[in-house]
Protein backbone atom coordinates (compact mmCIF):
# COMPACT_ATOMS: atom_id res chain seq x y z
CA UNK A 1 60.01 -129.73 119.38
CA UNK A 2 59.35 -126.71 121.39
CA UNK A 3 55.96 -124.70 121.10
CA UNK A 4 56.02 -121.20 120.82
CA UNK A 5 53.64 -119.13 122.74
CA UNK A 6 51.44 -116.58 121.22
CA UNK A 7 52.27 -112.99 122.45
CA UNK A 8 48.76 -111.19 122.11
CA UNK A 9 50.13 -107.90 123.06
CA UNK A 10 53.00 -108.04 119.69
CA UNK A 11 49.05 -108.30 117.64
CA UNK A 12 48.55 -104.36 116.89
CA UNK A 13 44.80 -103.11 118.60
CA UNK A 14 44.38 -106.80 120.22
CA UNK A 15 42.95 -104.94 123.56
CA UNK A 16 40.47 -102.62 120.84
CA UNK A 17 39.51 -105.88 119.80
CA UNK A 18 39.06 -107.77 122.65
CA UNK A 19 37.16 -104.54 123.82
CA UNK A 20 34.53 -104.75 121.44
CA UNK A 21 33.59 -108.17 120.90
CA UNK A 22 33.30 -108.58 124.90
CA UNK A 23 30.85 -105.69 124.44
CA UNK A 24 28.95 -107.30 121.62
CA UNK A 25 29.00 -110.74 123.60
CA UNK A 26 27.95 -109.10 126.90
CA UNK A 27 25.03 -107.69 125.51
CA UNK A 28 24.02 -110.41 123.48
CA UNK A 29 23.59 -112.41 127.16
CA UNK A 30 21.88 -109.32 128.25
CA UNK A 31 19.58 -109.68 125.74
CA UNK A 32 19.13 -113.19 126.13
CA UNK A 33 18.44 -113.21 129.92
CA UNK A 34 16.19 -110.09 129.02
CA UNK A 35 13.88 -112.26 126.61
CA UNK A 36 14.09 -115.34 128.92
CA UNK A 37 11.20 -115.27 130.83
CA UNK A 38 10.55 -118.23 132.48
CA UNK A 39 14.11 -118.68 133.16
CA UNK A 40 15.38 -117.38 136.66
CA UNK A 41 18.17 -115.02 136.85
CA UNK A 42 19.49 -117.28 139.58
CA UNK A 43 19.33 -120.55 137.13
CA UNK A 44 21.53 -118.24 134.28
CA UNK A 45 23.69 -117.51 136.56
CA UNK A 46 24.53 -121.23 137.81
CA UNK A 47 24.80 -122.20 134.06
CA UNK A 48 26.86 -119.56 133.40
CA UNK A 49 29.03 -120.33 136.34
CA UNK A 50 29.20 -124.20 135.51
CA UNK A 51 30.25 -123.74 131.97
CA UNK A 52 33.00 -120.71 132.63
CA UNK A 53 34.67 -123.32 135.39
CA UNK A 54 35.24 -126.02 132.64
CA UNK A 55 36.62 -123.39 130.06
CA UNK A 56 38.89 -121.96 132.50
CA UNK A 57 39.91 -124.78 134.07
CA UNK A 58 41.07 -126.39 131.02
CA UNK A 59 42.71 -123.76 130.21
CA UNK A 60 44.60 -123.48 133.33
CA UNK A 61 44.86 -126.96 133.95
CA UNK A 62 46.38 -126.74 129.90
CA UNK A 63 48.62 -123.58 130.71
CA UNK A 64 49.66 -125.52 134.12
CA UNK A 65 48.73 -122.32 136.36
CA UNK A 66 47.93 -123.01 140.28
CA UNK A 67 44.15 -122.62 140.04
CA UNK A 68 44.16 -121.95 143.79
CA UNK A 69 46.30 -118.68 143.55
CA UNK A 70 49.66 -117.92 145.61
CA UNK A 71 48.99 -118.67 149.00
CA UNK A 72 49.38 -115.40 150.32
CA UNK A 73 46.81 -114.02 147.96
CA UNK A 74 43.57 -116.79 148.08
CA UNK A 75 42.03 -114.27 150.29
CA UNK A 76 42.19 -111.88 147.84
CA UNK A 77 41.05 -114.44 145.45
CA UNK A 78 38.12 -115.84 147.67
CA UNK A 79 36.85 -112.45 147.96
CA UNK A 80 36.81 -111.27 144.37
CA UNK A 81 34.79 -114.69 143.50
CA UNK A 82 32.43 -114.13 146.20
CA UNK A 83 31.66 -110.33 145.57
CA UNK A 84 32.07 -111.32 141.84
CA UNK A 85 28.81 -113.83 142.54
CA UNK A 86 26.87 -111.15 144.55
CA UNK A 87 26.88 -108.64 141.62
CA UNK A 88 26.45 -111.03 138.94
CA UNK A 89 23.62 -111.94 140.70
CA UNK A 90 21.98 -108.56 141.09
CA UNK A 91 23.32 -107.52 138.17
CA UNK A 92 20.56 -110.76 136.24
CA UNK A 93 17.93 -109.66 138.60
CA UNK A 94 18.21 -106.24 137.56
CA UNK A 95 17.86 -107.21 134.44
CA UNK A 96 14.28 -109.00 134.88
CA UNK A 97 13.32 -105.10 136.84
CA UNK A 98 14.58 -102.47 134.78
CA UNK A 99 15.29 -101.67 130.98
CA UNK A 100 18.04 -103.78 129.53
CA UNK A 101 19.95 -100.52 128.76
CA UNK A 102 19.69 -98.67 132.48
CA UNK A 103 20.73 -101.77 133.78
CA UNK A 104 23.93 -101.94 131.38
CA UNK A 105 24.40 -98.38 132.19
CA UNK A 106 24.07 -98.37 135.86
CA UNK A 107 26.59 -101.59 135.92
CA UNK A 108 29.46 -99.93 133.48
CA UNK A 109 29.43 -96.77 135.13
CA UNK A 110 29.93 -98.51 138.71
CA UNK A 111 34.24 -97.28 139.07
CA UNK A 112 32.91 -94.25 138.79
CA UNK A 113 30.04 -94.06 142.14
């Protein structure tokens, strides 16, 4: 018995709301790191880290995708996790320096600098 894979994009406003309830679960963290004070930004972020690499790699490992990329593109892929890291990072250290809400805007508004 074959399984028949869900097409999200046949689901009318799926991206709308996929949209808004990554908006209400990013700033729920923000919050959260915000009103975490003896926690360091550093610490969240490892967490964070540790706990998306089990999700995903079920899922991949579930989906059977290469987790390492296409060979010619694990540059591509290296690069994007490392300069993905850096801004996370800043990005929960800002959050400990400035209000929760310049911080959001400052980060959203970066395609646009």
């Amino acid at each position: 018995m074959s399984r028949k894979k869900l097409d999200i994009r046949a689901i009318p406003g799926a991206g709308i709301i996929c949209a808004i309830i990554s908006v209400i679960f990013w700033s729920t963290a923000g919050l959260c790191i915000k009103l975490s004070d003896d926690v360091h930004a550093l610490e969240v972020l490892t967490i964070s880290a540790i706990i998306q690499s089990v999700i995903y790699l079920s899922v991949m490992l579930y989906q059977k995708v290469d987790y390492l990329g296409h060979k010619n593109e694990r540059i591509y892929l290296f690069l994007r996790c490392t300069l993905g890291t850096v801004s996370m990072a800043c990005l929960y250290t800002s959050y400990r320096l400035i209000p929760l809400s310049d911080a959001t805007t400052i980060r959203f508004t970066a395609p646009f600098m």
